[in-house]
N, C-alpha and C. Protein backbone atom coordinates (compact mmCIF):
# COMPACT_ATOMS: atom_id res chain seq x y z
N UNK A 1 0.85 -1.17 0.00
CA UNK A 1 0.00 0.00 0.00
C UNK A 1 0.90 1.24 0.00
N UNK A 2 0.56 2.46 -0.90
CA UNK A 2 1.56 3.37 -0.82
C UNK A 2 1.34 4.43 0.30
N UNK A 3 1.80 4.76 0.91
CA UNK A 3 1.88 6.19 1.77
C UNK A 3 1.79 7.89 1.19
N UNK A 4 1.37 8.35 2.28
CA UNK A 4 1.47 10.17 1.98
C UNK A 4 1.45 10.41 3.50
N UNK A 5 2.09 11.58 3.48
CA UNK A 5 2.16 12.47 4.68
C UNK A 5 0.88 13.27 4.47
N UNK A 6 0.06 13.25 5.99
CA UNK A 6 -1.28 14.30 5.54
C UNK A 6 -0.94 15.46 6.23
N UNK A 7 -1.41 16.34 4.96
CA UNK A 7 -0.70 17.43 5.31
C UNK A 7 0.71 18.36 5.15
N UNK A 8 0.57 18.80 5.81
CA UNK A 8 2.01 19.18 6.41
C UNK A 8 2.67 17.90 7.64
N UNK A 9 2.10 17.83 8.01
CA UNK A 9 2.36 17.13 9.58
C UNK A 9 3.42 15.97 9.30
N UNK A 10 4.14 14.99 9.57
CA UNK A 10 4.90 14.21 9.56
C UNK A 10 4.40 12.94 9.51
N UNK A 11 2.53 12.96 9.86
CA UNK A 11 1.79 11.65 9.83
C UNK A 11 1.74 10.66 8.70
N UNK A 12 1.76 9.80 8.83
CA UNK A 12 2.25 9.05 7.23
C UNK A 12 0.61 8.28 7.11
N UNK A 13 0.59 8.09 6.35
CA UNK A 13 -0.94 7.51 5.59
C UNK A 13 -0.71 6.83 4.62
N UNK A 14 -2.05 5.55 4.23
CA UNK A 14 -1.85 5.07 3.36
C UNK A 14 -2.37 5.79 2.61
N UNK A 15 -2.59 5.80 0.98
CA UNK A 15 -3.23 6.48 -0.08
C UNK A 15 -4.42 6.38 -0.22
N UNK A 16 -4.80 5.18 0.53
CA UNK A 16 -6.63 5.09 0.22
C UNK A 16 -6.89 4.77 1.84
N UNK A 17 -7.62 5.61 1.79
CA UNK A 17 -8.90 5.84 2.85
C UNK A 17 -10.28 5.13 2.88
N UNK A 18 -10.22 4.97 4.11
CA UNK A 18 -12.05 4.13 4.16
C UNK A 18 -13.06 5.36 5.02
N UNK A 19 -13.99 6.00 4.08
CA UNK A 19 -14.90 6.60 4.95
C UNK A 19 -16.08 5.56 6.02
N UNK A 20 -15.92 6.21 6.85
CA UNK A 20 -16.72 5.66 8.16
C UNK A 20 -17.84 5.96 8.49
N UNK A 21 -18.35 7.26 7.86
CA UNK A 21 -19.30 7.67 8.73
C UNK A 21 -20.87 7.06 8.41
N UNK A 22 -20.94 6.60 7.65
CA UNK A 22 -21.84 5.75 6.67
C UNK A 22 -22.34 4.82 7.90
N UNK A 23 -21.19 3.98 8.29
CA UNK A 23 -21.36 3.11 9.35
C UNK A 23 -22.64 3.47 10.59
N UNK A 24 -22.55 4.77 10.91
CA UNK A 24 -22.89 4.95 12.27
C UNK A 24 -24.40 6.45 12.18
N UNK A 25 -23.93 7.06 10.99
CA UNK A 25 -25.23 8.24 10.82
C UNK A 25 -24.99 8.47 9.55
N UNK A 26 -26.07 9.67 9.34
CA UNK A 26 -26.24 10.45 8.02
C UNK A 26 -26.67 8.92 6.37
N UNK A 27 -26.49 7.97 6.67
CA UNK A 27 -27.09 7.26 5.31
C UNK A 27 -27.90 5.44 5.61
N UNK A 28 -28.82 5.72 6.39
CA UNK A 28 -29.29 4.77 6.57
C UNK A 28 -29.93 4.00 5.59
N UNK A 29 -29.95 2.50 5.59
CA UNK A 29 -29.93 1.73 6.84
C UNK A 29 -28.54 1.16 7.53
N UNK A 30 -28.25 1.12 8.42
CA UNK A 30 -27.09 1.37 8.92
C UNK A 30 -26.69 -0.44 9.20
N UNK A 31 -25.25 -0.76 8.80
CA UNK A 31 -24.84 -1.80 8.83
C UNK A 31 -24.71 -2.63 10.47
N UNK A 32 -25.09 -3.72 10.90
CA UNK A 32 -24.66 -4.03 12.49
C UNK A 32 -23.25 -3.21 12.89
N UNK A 33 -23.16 -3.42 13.96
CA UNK A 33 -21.99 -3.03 14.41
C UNK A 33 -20.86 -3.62 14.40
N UNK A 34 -21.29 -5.29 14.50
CA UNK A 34 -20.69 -6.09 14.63
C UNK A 34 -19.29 -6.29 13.12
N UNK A 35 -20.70 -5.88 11.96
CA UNK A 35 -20.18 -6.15 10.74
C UNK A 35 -19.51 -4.44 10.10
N UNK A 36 -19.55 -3.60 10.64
CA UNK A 36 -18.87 -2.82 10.61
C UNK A 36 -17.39 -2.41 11.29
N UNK A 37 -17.52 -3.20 12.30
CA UNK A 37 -15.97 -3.63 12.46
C UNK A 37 -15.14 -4.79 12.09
N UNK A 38 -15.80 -5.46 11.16
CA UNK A 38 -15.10 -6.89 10.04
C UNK A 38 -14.70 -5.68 8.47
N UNK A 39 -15.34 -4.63 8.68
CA UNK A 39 -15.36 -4.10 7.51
C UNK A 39 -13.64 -3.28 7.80
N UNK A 40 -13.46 -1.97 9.13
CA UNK A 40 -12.42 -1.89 9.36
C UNK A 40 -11.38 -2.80 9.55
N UNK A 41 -11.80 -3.75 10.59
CA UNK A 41 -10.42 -4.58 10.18
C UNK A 41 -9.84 -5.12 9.21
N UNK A 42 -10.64 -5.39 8.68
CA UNK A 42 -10.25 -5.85 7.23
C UNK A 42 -9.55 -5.00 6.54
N UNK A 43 -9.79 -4.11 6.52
CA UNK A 43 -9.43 -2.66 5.43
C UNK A 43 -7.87 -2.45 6.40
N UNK A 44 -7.81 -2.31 7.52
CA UNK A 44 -6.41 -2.63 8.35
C UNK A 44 -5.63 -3.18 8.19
N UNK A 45 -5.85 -4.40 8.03
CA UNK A 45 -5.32 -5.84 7.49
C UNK A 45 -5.03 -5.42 6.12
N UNK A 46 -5.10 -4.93 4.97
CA UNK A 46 -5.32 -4.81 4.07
C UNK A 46 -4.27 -3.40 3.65
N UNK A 47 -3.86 -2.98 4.95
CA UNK A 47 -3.14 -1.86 4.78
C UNK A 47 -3.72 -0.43 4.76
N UNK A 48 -4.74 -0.57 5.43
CA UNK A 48 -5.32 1.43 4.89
C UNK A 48 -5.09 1.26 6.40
N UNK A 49 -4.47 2.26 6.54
CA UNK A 49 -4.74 3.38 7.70
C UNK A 49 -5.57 4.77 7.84
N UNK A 50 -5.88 5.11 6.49
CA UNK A 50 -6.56 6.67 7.24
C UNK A 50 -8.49 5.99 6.83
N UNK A 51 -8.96 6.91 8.26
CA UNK A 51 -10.00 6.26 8.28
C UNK A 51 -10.62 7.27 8.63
């Protein structure tokens, strides 16, 4: 997975991002909870860090 610094800051990131907010408000019907954290880890596992 490739990296970027976000920002200015020295924080290193992978290049692809997983939006989250889907998970929890704003676009229902909203996924378990359970299966919304198989969805991050996975994506972890997988190498994304910015979330």
């Amino acid at each position: 997975m490739k990296k970027r610094f976000l920002g200015k800051s020295k924080l290193k990131v992978s290049a692809i991002g997983l939006g989250c907010m889907g998970f929890s408000q704003s676009y229902p019907p909203y996924i378990p909870f359970g299966d919304a954290v198989n969805v991050i880890r996975g994506a972890y596992d997988l190498g994304v860090t910015f979330f």
